[in-house]
N, C-alpha and C. Protein backbone atom coordinates (compact mmCIF):
# COMPACT_ATOMS: atom_id res chain seq x y z
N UNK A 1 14.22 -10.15 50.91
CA UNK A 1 15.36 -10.21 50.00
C UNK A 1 14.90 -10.59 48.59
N UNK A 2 15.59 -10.40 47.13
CA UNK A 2 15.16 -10.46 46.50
C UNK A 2 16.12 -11.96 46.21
N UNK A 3 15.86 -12.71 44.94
CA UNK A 3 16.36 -13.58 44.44
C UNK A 3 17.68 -13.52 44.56
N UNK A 4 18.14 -12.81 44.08
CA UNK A 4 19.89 -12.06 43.40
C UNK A 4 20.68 -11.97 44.60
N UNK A 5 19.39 -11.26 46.17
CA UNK A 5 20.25 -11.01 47.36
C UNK A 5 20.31 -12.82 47.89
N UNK A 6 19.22 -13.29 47.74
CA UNK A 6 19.60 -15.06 48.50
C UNK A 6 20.52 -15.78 47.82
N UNK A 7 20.99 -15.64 46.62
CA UNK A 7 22.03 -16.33 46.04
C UNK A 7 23.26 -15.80 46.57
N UNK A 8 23.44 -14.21 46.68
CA UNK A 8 24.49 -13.98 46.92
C UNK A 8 24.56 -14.47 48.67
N UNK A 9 23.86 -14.33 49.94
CA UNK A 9 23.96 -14.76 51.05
C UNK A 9 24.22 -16.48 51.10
N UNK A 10 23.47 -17.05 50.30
CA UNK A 10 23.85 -18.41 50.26
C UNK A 10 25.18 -19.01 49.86
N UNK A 11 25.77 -17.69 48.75
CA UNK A 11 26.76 -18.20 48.27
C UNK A 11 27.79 -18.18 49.95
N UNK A 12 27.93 -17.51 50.63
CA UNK A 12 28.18 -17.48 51.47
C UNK A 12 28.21 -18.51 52.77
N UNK A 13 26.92 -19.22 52.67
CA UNK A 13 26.83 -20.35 54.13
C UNK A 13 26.72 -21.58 53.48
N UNK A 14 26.62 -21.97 52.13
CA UNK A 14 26.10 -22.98 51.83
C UNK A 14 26.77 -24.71 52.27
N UNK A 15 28.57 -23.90 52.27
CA UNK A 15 29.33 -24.96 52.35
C UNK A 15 29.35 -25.30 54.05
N UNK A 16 29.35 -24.18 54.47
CA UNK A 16 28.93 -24.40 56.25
C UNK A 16 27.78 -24.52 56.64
N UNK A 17 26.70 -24.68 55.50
CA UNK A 17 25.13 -25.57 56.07
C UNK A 17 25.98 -26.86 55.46
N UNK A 18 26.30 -27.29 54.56
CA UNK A 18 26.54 -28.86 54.52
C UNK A 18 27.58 -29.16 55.28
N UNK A 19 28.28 -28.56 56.15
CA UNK A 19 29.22 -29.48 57.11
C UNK A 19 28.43 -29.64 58.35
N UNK A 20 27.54 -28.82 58.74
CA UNK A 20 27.05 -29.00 59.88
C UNK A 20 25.36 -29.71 59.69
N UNK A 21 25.82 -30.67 58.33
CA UNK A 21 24.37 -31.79 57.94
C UNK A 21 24.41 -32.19 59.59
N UNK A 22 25.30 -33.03 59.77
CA UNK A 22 24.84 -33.58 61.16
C UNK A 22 24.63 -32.87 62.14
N UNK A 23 24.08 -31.68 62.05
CA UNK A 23 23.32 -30.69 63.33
C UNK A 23 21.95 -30.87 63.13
N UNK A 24 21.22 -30.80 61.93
CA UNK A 24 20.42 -30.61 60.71
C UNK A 24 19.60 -32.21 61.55
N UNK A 25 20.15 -33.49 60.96
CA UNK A 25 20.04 -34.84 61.47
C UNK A 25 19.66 -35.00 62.33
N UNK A 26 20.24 -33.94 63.49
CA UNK A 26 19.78 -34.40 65.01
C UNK A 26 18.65 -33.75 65.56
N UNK A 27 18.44 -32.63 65.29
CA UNK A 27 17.31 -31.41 64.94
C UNK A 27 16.14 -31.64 64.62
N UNK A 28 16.54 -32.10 63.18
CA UNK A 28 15.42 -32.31 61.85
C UNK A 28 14.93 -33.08 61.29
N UNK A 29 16.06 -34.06 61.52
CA UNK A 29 15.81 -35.43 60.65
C UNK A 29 14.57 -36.15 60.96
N UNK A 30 14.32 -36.13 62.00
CA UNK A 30 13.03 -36.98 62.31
C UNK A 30 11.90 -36.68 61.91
N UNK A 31 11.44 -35.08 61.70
CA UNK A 31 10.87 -34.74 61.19
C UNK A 31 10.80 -34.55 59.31
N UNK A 32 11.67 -34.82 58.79
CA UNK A 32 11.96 -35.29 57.37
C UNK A 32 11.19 -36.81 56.92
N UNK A 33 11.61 -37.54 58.17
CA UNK A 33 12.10 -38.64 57.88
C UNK A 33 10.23 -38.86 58.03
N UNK A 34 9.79 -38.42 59.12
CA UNK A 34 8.28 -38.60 59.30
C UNK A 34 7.59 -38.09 58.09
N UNK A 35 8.05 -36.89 57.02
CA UNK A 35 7.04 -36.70 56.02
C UNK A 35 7.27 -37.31 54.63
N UNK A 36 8.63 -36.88 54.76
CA UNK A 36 9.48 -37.67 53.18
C UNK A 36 9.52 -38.78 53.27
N UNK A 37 9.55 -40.06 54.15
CA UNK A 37 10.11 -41.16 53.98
C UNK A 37 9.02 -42.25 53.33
N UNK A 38 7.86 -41.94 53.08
CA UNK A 38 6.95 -42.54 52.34
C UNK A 38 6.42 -42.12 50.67
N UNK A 39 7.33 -40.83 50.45
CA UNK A 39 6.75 -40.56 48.81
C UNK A 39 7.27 -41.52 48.11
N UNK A 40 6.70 -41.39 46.81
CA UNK A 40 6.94 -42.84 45.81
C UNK A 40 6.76 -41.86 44.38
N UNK A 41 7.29 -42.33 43.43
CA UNK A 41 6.98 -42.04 42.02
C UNK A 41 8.17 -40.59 41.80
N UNK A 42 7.97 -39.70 40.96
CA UNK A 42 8.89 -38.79 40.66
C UNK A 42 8.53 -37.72 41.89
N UNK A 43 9.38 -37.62 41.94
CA UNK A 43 9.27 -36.09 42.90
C UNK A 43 9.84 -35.55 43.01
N UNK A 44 9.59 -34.19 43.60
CA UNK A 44 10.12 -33.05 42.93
C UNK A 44 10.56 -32.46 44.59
N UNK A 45 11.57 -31.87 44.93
CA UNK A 45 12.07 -31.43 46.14
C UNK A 45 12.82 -29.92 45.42
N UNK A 46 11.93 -29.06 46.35
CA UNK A 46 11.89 -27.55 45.96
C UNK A 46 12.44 -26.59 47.07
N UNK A 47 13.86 -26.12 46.27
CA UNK A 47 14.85 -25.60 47.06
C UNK A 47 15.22 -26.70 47.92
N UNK A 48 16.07 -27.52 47.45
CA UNK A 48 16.48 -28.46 48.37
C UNK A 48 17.96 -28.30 49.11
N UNK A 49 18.79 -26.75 48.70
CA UNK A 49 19.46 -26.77 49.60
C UNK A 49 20.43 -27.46 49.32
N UNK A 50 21.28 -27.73 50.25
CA UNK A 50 22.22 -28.77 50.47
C UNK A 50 21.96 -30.41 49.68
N UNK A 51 20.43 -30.79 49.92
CA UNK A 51 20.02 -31.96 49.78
C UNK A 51 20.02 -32.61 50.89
N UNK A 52 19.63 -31.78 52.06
CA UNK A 52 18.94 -32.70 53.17
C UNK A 52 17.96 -33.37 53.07
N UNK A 53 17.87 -33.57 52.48
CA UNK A 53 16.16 -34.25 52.08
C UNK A 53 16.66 -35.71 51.93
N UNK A 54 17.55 -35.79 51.04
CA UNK A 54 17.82 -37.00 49.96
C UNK A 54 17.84 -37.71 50.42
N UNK A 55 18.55 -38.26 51.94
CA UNK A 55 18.99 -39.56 52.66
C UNK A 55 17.65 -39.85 53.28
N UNK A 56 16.48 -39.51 53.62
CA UNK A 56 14.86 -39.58 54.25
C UNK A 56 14.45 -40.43 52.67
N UNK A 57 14.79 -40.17 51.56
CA UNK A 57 13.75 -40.49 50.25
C UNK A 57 13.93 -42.33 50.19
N UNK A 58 12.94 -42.72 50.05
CA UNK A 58 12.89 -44.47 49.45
C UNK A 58 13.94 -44.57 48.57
N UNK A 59 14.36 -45.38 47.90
CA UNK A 59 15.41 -45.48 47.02
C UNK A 59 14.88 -46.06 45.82
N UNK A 60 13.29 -45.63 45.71
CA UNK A 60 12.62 -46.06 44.41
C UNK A 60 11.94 -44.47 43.49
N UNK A 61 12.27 -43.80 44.51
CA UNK A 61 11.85 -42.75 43.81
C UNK A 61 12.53 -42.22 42.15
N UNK A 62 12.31 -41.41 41.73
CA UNK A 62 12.72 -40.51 40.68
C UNK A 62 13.10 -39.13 41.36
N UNK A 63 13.93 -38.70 41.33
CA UNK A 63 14.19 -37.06 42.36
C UNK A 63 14.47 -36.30 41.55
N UNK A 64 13.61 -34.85 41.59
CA UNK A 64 14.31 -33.68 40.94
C UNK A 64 14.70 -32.84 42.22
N UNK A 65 16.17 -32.27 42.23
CA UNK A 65 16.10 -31.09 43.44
C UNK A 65 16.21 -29.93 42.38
N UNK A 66 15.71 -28.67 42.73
CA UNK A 66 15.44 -27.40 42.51
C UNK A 66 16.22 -26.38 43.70
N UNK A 67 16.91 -25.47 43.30
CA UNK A 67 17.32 -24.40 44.29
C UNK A 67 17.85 -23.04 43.23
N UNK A 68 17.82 -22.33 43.89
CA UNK A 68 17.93 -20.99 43.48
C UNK A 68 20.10 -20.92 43.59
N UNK A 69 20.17 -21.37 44.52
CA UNK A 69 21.31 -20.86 44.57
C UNK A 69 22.70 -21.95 43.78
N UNK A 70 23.35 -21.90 43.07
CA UNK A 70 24.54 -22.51 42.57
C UNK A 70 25.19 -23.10 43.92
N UNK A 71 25.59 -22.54 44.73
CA UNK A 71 26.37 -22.98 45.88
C UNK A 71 25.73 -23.65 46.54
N UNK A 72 24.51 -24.14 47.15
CA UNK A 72 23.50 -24.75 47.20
C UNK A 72 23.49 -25.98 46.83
N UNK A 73 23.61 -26.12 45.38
CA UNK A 73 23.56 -27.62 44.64
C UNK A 73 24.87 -27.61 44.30
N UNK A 74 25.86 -27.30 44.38
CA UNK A 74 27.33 -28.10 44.51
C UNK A 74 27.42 -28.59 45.30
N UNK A 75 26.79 -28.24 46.47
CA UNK A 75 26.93 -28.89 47.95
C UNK A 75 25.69 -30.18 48.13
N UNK A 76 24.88 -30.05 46.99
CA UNK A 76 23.52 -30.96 47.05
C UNK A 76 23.77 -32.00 45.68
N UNK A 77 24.65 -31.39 45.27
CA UNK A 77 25.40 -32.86 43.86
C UNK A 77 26.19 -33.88 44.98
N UNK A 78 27.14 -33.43 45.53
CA UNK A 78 27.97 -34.36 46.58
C UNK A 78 26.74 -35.61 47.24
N UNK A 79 25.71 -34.60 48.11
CA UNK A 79 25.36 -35.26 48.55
C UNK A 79 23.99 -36.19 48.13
N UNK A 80 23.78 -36.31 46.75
CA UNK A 80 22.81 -37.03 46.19
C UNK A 80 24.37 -38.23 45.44
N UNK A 81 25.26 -37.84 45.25
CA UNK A 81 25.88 -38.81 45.01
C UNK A 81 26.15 -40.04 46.07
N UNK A 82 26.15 -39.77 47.10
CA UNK A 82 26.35 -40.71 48.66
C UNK A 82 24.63 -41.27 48.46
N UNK A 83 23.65 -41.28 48.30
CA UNK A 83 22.66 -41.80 48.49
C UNK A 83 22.05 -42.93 47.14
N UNK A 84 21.29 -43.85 47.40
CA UNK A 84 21.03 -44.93 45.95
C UNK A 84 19.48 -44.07 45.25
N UNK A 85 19.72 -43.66 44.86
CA UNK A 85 18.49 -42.79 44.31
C UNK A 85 18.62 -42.38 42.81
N UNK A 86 18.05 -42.38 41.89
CA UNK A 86 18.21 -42.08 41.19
C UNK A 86 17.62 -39.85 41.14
N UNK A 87 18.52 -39.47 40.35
CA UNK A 87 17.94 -37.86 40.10
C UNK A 87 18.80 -36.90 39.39
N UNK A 88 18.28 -35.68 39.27
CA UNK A 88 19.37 -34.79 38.60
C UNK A 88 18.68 -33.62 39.93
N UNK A 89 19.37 -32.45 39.25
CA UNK A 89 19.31 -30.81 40.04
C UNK A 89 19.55 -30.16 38.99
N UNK A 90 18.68 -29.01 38.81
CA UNK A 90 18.44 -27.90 38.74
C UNK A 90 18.53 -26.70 39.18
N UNK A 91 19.39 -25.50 38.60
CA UNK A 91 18.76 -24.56 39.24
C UNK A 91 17.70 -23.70 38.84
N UNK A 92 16.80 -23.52 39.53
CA UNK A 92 15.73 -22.56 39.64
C UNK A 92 14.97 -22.10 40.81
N UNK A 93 14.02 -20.98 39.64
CA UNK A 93 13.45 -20.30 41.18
C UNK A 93 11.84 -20.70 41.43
N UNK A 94 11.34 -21.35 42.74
CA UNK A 94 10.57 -21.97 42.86
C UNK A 94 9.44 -21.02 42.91
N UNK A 95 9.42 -19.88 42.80
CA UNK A 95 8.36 -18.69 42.62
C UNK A 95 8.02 -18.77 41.07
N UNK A 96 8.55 -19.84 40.14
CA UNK A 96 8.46 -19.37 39.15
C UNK A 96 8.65 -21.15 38.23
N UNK A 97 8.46 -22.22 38.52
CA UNK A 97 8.79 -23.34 38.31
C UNK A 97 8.94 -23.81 37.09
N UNK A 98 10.20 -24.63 35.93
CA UNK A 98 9.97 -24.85 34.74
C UNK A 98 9.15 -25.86 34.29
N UNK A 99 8.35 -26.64 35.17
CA UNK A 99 7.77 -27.64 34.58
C UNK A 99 6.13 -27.44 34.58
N UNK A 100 5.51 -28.79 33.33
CA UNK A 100 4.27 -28.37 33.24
C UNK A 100 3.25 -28.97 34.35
N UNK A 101 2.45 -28.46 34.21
CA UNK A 101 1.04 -28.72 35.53
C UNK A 101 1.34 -30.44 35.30
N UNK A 102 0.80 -31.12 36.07
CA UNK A 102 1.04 -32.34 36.68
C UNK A 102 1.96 -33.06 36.31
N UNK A 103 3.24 -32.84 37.09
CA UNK A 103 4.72 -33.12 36.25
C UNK A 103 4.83 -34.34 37.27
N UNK A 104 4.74 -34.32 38.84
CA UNK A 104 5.12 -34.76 39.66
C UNK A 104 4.38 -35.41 40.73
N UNK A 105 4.08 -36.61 41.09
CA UNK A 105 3.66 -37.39 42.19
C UNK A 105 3.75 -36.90 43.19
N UNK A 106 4.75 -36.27 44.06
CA UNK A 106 5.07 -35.74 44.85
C UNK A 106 5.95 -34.82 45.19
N UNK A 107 5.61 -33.61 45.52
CA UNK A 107 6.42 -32.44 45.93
C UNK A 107 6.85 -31.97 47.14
N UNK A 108 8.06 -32.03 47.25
CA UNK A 108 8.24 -31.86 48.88
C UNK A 108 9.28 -30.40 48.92
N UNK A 109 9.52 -30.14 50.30
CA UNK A 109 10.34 -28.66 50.70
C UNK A 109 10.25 -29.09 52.17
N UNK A 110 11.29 -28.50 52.11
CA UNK A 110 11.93 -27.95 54.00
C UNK A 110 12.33 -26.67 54.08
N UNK A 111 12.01 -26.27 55.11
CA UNK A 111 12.70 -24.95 55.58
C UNK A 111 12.96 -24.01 54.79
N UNK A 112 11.91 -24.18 53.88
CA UNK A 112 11.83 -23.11 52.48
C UNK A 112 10.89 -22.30 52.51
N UNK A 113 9.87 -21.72 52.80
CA UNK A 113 9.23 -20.72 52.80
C UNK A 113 9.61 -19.73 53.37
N UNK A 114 10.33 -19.74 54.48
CA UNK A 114 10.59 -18.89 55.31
C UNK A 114 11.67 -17.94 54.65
N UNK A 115 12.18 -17.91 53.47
CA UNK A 115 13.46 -17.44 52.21
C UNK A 115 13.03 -16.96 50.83
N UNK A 116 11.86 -18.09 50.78
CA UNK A 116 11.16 -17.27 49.78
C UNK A 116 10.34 -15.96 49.68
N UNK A 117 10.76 -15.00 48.51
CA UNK A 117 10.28 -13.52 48.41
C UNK A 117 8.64 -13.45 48.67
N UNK A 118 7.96 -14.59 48.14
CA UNK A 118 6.56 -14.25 48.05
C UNK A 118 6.18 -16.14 48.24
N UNK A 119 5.69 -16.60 49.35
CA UNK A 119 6.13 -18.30 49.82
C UNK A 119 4.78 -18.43 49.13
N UNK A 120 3.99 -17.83 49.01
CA UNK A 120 2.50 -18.47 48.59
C UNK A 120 2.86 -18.38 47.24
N UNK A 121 3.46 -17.74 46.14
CA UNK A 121 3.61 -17.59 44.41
C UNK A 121 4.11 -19.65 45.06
N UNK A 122 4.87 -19.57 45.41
CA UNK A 122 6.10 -20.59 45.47
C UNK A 122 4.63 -21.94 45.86
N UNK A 123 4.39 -21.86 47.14
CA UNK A 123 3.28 -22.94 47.11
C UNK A 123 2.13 -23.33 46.45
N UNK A 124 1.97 -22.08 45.61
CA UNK A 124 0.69 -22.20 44.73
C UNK A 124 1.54 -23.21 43.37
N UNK A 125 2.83 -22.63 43.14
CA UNK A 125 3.85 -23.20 42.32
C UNK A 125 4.36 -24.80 42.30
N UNK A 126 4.33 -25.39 44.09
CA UNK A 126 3.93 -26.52 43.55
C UNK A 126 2.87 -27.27 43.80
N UNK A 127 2.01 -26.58 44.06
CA UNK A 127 0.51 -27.02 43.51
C UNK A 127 0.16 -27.29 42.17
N UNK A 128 0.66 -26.52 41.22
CA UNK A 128 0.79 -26.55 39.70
C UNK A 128 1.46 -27.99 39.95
N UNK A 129 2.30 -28.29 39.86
CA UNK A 129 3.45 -29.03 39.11
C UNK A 129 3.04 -30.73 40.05
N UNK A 130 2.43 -30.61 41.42
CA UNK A 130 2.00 -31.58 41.26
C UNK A 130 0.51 -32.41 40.69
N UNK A 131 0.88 -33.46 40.27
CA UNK A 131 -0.70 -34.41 40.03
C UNK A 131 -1.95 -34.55 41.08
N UNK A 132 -2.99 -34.24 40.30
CA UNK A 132 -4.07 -34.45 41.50
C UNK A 132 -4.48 -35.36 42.60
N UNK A 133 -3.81 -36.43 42.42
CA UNK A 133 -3.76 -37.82 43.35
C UNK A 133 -2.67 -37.80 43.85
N UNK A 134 -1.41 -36.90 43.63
CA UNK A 134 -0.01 -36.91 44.49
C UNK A 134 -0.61 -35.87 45.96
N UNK A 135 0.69 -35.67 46.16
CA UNK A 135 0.88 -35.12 47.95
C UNK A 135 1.78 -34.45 47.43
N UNK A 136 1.77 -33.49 48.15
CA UNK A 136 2.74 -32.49 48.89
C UNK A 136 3.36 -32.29 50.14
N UNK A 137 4.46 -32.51 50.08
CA UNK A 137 4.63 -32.32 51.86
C UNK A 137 5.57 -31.51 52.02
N UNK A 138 5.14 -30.49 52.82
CA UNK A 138 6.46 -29.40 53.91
C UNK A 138 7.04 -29.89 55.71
N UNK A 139 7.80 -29.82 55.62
CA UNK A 139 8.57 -29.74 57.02
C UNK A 139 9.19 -27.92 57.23
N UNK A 140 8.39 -27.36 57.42
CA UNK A 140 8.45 -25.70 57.80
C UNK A 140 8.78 -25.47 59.71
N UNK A 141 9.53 -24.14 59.71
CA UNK A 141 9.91 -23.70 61.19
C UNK A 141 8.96 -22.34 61.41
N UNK A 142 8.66 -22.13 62.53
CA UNK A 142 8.47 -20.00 62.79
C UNK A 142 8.05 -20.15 63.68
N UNK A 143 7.59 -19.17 64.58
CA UNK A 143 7.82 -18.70 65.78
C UNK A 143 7.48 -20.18 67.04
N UNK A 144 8.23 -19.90 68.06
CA UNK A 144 7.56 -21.40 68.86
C UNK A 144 6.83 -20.56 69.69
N UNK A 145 5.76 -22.04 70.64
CA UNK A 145 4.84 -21.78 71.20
C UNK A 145 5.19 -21.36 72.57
N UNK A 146 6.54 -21.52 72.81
CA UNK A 146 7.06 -21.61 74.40
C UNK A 146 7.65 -20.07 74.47
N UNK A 147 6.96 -19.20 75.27
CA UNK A 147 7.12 -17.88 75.74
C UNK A 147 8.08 -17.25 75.50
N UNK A 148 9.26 -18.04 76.37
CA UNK A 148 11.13 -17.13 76.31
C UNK A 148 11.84 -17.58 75.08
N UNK A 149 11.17 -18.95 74.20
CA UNK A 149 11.60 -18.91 72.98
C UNK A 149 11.36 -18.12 71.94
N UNK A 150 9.86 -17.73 72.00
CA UNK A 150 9.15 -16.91 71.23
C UNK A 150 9.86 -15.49 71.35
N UNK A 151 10.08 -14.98 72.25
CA UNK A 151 10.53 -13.65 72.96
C UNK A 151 12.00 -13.44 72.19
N UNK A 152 12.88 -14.50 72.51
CA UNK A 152 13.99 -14.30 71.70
C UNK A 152 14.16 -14.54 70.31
N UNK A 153 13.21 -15.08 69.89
CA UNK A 153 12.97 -15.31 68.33
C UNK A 153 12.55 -13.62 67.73
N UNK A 154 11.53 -13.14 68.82
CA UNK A 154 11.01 -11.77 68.15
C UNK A 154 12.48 -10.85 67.96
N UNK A 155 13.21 -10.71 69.23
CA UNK A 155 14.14 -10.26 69.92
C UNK A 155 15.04 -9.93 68.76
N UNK A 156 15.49 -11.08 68.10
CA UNK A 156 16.36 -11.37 66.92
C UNK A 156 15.97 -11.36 65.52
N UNK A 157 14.36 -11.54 65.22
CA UNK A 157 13.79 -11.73 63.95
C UNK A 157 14.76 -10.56 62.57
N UNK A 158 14.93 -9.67 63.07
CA UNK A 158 15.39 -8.23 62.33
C UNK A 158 17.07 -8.86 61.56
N UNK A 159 17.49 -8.82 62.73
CA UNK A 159 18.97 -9.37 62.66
C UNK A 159 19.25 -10.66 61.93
N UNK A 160 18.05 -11.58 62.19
CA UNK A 160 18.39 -12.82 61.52
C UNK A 160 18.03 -12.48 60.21
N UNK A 161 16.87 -12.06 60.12
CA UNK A 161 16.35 -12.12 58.43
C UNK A 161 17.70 -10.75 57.56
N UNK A 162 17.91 -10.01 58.26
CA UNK A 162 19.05 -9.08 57.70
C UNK A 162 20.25 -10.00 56.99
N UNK A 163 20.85 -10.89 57.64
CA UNK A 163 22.13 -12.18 58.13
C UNK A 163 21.65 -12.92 57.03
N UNK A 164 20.48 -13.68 56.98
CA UNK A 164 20.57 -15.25 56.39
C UNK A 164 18.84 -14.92 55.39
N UNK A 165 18.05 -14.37 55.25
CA UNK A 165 17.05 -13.96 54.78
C UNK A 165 16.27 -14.75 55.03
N UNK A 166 16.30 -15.40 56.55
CA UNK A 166 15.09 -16.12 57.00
C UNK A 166 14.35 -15.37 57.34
N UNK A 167 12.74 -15.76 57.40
CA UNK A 167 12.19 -15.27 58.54
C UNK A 167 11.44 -16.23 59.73
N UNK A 168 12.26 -15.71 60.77
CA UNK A 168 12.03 -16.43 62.10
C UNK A 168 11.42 -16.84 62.12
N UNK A 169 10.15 -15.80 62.30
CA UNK A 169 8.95 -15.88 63.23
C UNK A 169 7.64 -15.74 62.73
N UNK A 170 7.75 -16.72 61.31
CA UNK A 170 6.64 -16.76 60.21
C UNK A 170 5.94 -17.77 61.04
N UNK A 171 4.50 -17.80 60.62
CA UNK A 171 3.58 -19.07 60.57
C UNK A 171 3.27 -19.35 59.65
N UNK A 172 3.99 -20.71 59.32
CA UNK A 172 3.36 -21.90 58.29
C UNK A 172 1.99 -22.14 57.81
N UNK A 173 1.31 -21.73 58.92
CA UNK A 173 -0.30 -22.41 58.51
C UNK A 173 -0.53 -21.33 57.75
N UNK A 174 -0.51 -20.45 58.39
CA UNK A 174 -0.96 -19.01 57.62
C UNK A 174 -0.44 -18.95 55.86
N UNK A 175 0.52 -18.94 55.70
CA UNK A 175 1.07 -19.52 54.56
C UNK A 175 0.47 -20.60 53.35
N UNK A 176 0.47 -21.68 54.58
CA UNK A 176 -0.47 -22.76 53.77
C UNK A 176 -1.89 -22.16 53.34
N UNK A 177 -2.64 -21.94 54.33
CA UNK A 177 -3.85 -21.42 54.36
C UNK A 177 -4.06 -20.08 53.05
N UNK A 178 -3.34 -19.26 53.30
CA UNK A 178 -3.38 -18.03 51.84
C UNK A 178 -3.17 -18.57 50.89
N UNK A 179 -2.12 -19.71 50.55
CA UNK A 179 -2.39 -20.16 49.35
C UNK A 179 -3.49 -21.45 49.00
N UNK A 180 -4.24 -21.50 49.73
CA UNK A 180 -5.44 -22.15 49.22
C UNK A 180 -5.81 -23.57 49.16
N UNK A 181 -4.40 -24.23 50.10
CA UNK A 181 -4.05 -25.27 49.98
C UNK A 181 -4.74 -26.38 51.15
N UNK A 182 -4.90 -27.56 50.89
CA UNK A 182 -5.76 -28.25 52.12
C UNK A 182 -4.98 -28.96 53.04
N UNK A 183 -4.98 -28.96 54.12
CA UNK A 183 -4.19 -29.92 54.79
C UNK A 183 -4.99 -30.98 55.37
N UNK A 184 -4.08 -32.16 54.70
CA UNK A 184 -4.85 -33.48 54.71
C UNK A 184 -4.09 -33.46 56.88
N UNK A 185 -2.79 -33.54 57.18
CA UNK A 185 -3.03 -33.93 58.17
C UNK A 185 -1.29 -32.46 58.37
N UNK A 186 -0.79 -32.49 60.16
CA UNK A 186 -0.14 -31.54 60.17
C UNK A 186 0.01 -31.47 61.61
N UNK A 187 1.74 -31.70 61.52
CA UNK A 187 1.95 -32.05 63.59
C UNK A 187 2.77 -30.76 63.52
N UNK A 188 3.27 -30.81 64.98
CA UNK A 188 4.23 -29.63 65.36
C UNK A 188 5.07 -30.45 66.20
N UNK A 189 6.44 -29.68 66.68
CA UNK A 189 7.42 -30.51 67.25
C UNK A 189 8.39 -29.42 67.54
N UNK A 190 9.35 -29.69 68.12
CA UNK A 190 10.61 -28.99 68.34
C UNK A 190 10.44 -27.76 68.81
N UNK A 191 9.15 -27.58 70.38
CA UNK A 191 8.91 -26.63 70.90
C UNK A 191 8.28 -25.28 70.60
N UNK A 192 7.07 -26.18 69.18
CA UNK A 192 6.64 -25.49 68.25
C UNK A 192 7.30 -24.84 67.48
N UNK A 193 8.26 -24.93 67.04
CA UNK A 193 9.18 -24.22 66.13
C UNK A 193 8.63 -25.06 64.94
N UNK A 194 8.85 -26.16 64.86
CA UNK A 194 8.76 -26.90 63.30
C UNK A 194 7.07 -27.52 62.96
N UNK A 195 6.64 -27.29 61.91
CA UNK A 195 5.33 -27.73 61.50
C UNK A 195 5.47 -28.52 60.60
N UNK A 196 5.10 -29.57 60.35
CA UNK A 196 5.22 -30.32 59.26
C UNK A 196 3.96 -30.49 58.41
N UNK A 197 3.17 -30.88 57.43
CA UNK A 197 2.28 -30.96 56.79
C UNK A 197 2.27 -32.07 55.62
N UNK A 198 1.37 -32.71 55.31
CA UNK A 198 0.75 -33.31 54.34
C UNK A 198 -0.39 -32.34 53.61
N UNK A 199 -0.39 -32.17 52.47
CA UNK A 199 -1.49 -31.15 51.78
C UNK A 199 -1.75 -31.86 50.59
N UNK A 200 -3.62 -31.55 50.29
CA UNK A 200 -3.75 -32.44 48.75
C UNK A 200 -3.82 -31.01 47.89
N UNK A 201 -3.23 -31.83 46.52
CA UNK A 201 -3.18 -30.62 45.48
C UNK A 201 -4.83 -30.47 45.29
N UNK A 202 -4.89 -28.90 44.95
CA UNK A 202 -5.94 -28.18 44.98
C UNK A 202 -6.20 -27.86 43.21
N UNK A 203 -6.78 -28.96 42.24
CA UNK A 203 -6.58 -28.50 41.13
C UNK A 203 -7.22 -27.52 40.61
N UNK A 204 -8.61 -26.97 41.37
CA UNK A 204 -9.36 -26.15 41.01
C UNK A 204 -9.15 -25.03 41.73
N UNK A 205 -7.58 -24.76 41.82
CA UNK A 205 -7.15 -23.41 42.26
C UNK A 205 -7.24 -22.12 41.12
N UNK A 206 -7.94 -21.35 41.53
CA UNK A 206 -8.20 -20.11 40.30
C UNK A 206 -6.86 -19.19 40.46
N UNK A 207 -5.47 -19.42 41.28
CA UNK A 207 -4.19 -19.05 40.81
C UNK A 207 -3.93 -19.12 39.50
N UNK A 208 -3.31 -18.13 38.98
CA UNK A 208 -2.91 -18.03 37.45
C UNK A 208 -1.03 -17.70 37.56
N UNK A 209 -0.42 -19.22 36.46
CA UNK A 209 0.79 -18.89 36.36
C UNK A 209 1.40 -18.38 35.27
């Protein structure tokens, strides 16, 4: 999908991804809570969606959220207002980021590659924007390791990414790995569906933005 098509599909689910946060919580949260719940300093949360992220963050941070879609961050203003954090939102497109090379301590994303047009422009993107001594961390989904899950994931991949412009039955590492990125450490969970990662910025990436 291109940019123009995920805004317009989002405009569509955005308000029924934030009512069903508490599906998200019971799912996900733990895995949020295991990568996000230790960043410190400004950080930057790319495509944040709804703002699932926000309630996992310390309450010392600095937060920028970033998303492509308007409907998205109306639904991610509400919910950075319920949390003690200081931050603003933005919209933009994370294939393409407005800030300069070491803007940010820490950069985080969920369940964002799998939407993005080209996920490596986007991860090389915040490789840029974070500092060489910060972290990066993803909480990413795609195909699981368990047979009849996998099977119905393939089963559906067409239909879903048509529907919601996910893609199912991506692998994360692979992702990570093309864009050049290191992984300091990186669990799996939720029947291999979800990967999570810690990665150090790569400043001597020969990517050009």
């Amino acid at each position: 999908m291109s940019i123009s098509d995920i805004k317009e599909s989002y405009a569509q689910y955005a308000d029924c991804m934030h009512r069903l946060e508490w599906l998200d919580r019971a799912f996900i949260g733990r895995y949020r809570q295991a990568r996000f719940g230790d960043v410190d300093g400004q950080v930057l949360d790319v495509a944040c969606g709804t703002g699932s992220n926000f309630r996992y963050l310390p309450d010392t941070v600095n937060l920028v959220g970033i998303d492509v879609s308007p409907a998205m961050l109306a639904n991610a203003e509400d919910q950075l207002s319920k949390v003690e954090i200081d931050g603003s939102l933005r919209e933009m497109d994370a294939q393409n980021l407005e800030f300069g090379d070491d803007s940010f301590d820490a950069v985080i994303s969920a369940l964002s590659t799998c939407t993005f047009p080209d996920p490596v422009a986007a991860l090389q993107e915040m490789n840029r924007v974070c500092k060489p001594d910060g972290t990066i961390r993803l909480v990413e989904h795609g195909r699981s390791d368990v047979g009849p899950i996998a099977t119905y994931q393939e089963w559906r991949a067409d239909a879903h990414y048509t529907k919601t412009g996910c893609r199912w039955t991506q692998e994360p590492s692979e992702i990570v790995s093309e864009a050049g990125l290191e992984i300091r450490d990186t669990s799996t969970g939720l029947f291999g569906m979800i990967t999570t990662f810690e990665l150090l910025p790569n400043c001597e990436s020969d990517s050009t933005f």
